[in-house]
N, C-alpha and C. Protein backbone atom coordinates (compact mmCIF):
# COMPACT_ATOMS: atom_id res chain seq x y z
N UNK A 1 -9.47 10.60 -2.49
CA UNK A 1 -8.55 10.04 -1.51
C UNK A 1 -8.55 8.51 -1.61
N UNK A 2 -7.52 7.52 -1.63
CA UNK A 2 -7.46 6.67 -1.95
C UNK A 2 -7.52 5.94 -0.21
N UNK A 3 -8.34 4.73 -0.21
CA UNK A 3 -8.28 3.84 1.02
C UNK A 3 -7.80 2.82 0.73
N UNK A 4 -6.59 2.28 1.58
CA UNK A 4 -5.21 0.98 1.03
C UNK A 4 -5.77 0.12 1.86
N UNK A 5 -5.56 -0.84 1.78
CA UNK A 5 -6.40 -2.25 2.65
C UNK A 5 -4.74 -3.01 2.58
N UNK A 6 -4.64 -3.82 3.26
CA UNK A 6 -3.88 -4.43 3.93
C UNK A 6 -3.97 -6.09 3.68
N UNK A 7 -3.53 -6.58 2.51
CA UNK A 7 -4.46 -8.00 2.21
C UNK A 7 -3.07 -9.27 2.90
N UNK A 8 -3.67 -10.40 3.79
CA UNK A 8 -2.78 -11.58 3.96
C UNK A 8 -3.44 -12.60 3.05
N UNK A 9 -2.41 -12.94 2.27
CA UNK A 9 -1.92 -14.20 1.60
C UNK A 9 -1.89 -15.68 1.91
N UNK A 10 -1.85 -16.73 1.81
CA UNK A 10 -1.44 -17.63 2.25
C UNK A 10 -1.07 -18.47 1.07
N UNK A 11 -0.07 -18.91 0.54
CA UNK A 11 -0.04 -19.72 -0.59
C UNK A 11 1.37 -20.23 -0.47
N UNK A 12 1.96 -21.44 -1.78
CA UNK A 12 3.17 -22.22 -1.76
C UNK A 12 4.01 -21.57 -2.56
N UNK A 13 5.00 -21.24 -2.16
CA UNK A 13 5.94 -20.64 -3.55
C UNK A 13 7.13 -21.20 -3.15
N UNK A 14 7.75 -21.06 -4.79
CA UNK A 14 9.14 -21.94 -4.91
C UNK A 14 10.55 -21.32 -4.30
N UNK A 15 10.81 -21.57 -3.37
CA UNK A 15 12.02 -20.60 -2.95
C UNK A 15 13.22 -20.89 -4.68
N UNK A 16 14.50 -20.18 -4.01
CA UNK A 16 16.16 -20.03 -4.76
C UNK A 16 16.23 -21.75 -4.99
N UNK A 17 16.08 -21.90 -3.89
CA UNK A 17 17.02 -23.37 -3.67
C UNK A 17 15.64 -24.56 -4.65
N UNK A 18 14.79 -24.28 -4.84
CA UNK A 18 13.79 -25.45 -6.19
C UNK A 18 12.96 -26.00 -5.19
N UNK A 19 12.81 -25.50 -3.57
CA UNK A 19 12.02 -26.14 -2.56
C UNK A 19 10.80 -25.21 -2.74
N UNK A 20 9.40 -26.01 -2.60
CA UNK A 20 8.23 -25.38 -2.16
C UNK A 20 8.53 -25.19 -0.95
N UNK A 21 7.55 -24.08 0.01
CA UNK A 21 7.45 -23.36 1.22
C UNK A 21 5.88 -23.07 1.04
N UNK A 22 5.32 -23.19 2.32
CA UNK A 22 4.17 -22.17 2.31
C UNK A 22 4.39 -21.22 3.44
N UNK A 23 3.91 -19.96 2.57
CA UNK A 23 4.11 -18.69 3.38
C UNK A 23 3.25 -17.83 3.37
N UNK A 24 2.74 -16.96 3.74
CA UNK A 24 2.14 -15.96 4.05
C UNK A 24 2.68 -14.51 4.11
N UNK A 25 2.52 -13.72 2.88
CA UNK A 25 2.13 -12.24 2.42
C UNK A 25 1.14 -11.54 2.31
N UNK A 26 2.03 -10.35 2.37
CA UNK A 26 1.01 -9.65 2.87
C UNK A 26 1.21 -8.48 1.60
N UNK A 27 -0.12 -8.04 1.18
CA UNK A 27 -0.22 -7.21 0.07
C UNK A 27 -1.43 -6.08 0.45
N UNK A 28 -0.51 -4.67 -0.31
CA UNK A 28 -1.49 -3.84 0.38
C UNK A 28 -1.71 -2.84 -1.48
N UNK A 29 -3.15 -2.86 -1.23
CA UNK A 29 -4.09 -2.37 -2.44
C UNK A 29 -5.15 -1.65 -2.49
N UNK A 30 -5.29 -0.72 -3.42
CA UNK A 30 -6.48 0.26 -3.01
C UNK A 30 -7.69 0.05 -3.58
N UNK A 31 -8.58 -0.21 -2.86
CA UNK A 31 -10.01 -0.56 -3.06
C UNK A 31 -10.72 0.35 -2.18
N UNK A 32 -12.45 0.16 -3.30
CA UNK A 32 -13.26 1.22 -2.24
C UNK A 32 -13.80 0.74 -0.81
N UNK A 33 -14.10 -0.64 -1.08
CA UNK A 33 -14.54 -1.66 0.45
C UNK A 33 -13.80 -2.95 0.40
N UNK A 34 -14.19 -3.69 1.30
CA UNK A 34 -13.77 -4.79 1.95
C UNK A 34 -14.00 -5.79 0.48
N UNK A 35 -15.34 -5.68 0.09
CA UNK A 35 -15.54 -6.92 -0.98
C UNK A 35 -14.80 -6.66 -2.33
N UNK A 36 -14.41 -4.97 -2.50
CA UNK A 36 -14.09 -5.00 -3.14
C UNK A 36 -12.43 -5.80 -3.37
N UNK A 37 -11.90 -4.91 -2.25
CA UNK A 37 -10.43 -5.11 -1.79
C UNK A 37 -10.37 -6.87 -2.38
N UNK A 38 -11.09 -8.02 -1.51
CA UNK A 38 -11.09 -9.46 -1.63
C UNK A 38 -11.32 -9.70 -3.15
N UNK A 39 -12.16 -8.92 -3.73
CA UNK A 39 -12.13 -9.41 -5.21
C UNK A 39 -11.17 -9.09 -6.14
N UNK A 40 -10.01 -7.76 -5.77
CA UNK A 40 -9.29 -7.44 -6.47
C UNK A 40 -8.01 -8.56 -6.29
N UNK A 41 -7.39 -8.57 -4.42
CA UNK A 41 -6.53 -9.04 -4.67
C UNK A 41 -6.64 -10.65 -5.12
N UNK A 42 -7.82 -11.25 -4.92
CA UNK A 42 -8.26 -12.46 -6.06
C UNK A 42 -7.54 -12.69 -6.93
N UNK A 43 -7.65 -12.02 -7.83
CA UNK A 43 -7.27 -11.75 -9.84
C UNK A 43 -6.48 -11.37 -9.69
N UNK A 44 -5.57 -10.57 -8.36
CA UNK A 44 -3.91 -10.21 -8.93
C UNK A 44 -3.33 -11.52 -8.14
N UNK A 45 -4.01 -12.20 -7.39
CA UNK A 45 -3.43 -13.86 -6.52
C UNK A 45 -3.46 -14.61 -7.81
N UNK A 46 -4.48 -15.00 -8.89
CA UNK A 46 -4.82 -15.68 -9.33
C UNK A 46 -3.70 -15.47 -10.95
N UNK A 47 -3.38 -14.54 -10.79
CA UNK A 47 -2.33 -14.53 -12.32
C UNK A 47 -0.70 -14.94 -11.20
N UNK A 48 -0.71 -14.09 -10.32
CA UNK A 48 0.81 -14.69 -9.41
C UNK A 48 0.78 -15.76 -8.92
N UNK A 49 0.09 -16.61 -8.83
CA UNK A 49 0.43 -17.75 -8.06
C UNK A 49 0.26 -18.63 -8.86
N UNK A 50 0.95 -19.98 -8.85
CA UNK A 50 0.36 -21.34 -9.70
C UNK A 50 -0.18 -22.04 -8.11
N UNK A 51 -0.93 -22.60 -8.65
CA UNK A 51 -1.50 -23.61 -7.16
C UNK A 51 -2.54 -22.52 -6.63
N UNK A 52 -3.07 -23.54 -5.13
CA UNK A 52 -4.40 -22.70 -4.84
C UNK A 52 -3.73 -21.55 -3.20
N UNK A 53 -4.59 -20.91 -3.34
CA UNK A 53 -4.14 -19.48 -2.25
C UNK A 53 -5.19 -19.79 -1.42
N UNK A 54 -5.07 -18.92 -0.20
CA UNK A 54 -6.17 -18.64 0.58
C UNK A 54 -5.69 -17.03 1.52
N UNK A 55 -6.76 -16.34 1.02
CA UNK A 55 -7.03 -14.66 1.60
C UNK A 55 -7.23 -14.64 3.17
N UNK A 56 -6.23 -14.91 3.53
CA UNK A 56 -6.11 -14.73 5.23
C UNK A 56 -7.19 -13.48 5.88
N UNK A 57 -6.81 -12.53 5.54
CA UNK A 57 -7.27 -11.09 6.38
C UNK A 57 -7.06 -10.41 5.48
N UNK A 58 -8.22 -9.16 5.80
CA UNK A 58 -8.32 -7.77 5.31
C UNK A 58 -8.58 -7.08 5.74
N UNK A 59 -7.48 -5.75 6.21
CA UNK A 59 -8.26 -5.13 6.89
C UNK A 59 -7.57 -3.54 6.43
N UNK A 60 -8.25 -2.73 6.42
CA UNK A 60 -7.66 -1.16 6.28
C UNK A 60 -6.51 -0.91 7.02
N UNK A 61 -5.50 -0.50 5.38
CA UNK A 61 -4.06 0.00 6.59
C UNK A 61 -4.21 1.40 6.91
N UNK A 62 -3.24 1.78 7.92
CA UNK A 62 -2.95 3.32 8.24
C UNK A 62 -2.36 4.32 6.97
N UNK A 63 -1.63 3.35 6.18
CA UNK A 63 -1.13 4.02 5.34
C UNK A 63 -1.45 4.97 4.64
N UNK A 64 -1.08 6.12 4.25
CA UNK A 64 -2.06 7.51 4.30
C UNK A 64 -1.62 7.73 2.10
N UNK A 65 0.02 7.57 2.32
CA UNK A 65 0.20 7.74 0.74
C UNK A 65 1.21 6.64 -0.08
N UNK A 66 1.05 6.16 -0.84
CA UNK A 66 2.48 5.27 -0.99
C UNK A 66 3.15 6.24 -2.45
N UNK A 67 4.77 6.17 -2.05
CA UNK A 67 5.70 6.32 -3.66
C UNK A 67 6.16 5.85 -4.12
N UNK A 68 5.80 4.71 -4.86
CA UNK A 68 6.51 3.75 -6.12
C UNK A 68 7.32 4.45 -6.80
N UNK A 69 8.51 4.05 -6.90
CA UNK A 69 9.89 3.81 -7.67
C UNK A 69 10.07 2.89 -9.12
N UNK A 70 10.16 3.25 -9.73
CA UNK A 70 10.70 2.05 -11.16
C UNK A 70 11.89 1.33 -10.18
N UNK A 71 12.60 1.86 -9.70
CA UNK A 71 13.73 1.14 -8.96
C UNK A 71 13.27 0.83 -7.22
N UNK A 72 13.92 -0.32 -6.75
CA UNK A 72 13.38 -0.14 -5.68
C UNK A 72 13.39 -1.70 -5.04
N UNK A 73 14.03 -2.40 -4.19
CA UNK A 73 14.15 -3.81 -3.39
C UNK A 73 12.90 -3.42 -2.47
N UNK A 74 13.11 -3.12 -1.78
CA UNK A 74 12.12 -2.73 -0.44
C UNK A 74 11.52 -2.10 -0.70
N UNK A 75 10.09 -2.37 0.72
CA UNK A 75 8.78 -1.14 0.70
C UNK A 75 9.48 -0.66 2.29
N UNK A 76 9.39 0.62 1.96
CA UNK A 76 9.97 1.04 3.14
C UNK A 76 8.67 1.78 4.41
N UNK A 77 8.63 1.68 5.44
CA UNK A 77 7.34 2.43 5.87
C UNK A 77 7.93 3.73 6.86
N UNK A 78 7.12 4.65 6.99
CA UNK A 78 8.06 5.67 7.19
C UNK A 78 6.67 6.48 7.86
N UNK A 79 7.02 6.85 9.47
CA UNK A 79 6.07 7.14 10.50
C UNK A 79 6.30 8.81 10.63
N UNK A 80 5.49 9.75 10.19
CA UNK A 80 5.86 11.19 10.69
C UNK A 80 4.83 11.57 11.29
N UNK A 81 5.33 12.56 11.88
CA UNK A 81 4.88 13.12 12.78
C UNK A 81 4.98 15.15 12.03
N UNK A 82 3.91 15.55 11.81
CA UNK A 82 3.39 16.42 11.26
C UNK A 82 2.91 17.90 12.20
N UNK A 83 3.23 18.55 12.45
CA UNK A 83 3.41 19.82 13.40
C UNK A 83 2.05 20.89 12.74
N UNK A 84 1.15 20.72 13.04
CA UNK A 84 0.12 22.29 12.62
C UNK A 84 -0.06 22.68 13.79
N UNK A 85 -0.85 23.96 13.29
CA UNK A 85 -1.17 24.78 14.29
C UNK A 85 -2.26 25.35 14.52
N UNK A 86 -2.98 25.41 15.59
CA UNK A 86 -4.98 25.56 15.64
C UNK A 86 -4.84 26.82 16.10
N UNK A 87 -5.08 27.72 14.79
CA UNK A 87 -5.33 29.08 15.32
C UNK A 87 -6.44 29.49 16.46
N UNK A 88 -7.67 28.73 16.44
CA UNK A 88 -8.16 29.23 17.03
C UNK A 88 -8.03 29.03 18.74
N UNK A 89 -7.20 27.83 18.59
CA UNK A 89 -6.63 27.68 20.31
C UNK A 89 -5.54 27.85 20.35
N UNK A 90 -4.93 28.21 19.70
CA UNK A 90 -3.83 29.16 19.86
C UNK A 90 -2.54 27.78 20.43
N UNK A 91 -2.76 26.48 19.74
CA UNK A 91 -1.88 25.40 20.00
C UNK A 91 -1.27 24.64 18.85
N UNK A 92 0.30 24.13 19.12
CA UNK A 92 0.63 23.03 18.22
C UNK A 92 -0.72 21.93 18.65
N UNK A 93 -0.51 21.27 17.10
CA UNK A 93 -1.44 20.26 17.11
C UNK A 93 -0.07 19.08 16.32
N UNK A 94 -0.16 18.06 16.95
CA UNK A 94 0.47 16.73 15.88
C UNK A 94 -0.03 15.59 15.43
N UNK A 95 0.44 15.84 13.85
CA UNK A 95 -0.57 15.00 13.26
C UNK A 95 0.01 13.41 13.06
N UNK A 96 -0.08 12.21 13.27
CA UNK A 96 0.45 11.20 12.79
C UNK A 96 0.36 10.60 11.80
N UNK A 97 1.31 10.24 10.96
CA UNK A 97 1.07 9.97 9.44
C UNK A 97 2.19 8.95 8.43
N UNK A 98 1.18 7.80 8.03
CA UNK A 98 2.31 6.64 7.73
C UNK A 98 2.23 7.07 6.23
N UNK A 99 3.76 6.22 5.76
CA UNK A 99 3.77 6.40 4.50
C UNK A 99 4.40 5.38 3.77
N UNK A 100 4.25 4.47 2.57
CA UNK A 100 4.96 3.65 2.05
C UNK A 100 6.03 4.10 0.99
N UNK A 101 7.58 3.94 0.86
CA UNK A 101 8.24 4.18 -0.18
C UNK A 101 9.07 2.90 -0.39
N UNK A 102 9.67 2.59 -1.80
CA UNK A 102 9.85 1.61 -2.70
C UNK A 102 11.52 2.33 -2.78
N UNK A 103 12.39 1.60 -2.28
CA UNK A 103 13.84 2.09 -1.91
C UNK A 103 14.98 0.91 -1.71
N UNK A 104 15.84 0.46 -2.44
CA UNK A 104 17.26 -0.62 -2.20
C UNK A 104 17.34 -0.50 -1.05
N UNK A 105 17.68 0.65 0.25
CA UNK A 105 18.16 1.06 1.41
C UNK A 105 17.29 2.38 2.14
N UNK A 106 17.98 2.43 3.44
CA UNK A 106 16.89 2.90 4.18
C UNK A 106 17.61 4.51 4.33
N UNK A 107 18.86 4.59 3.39
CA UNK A 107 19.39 5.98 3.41
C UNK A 107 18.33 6.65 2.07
N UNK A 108 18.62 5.80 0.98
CA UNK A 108 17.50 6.00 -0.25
C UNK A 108 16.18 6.07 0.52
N UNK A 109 15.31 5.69 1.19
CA UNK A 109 14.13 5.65 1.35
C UNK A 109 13.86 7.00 2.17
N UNK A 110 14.73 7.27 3.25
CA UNK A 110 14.74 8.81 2.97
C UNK A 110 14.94 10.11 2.28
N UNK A 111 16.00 10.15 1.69
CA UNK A 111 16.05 10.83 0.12
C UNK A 111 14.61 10.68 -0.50
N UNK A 112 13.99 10.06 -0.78
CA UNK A 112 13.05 9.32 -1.94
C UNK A 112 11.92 9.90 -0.75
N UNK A 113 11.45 10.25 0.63
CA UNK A 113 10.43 10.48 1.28
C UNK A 113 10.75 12.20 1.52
N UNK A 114 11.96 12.29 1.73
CA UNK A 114 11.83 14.22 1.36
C UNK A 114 11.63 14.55 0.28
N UNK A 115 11.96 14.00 -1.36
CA UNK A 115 11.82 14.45 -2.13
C UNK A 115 10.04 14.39 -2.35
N UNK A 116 9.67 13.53 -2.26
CA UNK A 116 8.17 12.88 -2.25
C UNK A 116 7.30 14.07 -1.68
N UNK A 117 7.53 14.35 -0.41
CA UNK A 117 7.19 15.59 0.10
C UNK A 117 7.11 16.91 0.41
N UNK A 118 8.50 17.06 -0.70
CA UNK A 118 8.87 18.57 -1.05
C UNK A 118 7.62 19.43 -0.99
N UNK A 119 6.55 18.76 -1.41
CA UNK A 119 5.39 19.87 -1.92
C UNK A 119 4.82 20.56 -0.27
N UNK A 120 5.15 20.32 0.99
CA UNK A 120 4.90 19.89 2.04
C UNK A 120 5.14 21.49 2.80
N UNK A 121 4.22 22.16 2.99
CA UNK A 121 4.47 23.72 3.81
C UNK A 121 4.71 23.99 5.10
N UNK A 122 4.31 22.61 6.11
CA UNK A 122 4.57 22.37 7.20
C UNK A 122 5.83 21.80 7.79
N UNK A 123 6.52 21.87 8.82
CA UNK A 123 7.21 21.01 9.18
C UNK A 123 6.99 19.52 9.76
N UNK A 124 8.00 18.48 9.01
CA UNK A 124 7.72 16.99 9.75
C UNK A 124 8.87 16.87 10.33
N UNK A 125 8.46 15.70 11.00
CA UNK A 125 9.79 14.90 11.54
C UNK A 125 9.36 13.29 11.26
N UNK A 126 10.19 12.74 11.18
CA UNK A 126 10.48 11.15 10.66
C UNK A 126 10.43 10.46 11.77
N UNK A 127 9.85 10.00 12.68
CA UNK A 127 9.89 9.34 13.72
C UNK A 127 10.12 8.11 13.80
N UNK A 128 9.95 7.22 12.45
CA UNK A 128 10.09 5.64 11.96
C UNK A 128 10.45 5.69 10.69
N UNK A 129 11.44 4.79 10.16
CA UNK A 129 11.95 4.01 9.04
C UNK A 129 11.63 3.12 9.00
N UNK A 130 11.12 1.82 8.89
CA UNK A 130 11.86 0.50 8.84
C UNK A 130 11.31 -0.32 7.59
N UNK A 131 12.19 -1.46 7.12
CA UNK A 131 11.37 -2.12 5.64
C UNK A 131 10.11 -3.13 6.32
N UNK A 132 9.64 -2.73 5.52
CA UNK A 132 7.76 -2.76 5.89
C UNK A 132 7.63 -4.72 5.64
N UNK A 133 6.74 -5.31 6.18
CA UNK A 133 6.05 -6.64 5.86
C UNK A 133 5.53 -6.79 4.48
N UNK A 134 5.37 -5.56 3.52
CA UNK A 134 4.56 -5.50 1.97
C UNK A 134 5.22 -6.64 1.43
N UNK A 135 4.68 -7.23 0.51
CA UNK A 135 5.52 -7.76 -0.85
C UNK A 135 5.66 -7.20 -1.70
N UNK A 136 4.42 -6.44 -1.87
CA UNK A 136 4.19 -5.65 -3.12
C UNK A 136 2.67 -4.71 -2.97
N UNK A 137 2.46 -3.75 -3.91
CA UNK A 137 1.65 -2.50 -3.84
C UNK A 137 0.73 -2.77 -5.05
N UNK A 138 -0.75 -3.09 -4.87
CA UNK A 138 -0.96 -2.42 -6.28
C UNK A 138 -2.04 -1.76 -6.06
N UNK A 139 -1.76 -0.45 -6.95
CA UNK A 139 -2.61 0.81 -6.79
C UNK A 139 -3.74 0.61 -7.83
N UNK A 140 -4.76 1.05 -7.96
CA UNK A 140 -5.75 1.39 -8.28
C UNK A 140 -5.44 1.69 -10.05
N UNK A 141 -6.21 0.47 -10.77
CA UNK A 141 -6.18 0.87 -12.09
C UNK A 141 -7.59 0.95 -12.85
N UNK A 142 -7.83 2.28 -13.25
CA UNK A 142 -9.20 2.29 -13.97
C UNK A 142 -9.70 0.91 -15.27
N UNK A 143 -8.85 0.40 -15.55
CA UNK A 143 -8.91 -0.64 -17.08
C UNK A 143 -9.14 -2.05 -16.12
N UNK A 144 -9.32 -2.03 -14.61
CA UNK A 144 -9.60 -3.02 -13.93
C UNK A 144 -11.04 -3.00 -13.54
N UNK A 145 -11.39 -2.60 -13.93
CA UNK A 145 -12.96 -1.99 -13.17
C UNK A 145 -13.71 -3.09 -13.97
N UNK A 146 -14.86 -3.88 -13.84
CA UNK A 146 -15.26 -4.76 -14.28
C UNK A 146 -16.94 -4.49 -14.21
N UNK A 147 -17.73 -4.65 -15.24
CA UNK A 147 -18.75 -4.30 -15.31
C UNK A 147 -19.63 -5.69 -15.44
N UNK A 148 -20.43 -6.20 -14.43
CA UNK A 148 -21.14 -6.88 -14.70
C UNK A 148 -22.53 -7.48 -15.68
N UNK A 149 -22.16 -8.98 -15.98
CA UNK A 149 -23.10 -8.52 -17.23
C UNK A 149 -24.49 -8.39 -17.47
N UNK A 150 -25.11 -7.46 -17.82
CA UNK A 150 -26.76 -7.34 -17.85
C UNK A 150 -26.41 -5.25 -17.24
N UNK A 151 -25.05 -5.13 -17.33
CA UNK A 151 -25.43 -3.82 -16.01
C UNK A 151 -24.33 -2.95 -17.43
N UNK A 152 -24.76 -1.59 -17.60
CA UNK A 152 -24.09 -0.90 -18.17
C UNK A 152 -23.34 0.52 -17.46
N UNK A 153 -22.55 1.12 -17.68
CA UNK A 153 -22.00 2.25 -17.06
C UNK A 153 -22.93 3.64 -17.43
N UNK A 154 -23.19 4.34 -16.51
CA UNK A 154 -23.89 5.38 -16.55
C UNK A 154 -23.79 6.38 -18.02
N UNK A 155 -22.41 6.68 -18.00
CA UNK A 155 -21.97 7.54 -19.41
C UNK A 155 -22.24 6.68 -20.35
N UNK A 156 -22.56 5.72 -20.53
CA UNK A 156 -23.24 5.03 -22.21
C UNK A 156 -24.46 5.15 -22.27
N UNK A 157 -25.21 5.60 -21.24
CA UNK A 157 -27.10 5.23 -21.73
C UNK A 157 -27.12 7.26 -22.56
């Protein structure tokens, strides 16, 4: 199960118009802890940005799954509400459950969140749409994993 952390930004970037701005983004990435989370989005700050940054906050999002698109303007966030049922008390139970999708529009970002969930045996309902605060997503890549030196990985000894 993947845990998404929620990273704020603070750095200068060049708007359309050739003006610096400083602004604050927000980037959400999957790491196993807190130090890790700060060290990753580091090295993905440190190739995107020219000039110096500063890592506002980190903190674990709600976000339960995200679906990246090759295509896609917006992160869209998308609030359901999930219907089971507790056999043994004999009650609906509802589950709450966020989700990130990568969508031009918020008609696409639904299309793109039923299809996403087709695999899905329960009934949902969509209780929230809206385009999310993200800038951008980055998921978890094994070829990022960094081994410190003097320390070897278990499968080589």
């Amino acid at each position: 199960m993947q845990t998404w952390f929620e990273c704020k930004v603070k750095h200068t970037k060049r708007l359309d118009s050739g003006k610096e701005q400083t602004v604050t983004e927000n980037f959400l990435l999957d790491a196993v802890s807190f130090t890790d989370a700060e060290a990753r989005i580091i090295r993905q700050m440190q190739q995107m940005v020219k000039g110096e940054f500063t890592v506002t906050d980190i903190k674990k999002s709600k976000i339960g799954e995200v679906f990246p698109y090759d295509t896609g303007e917006w992160w869209f966030k998308a609030t359901l509400s999930l219907v089971t049922i507790d056999e043994s008390a004999g009650k609906e139970k509802k589950l709450r459950t966020m989700y990130l999708i990568m969508a031009d529009d918020i008609k696409q970002a639904l299309d793109r969140l039923d299809e996403s969930l087709s695999y899905l045996v329960i009934p949902y309902v969509v209780t929230s749409l809206a385009v999310s605060n993200i800038a951008d997503v980055f998921p978890y890549e094994p070829s990022e994993s960094m081994v410190p030196d003097g320390y070897k990985p278990l499968n080589e000894e």
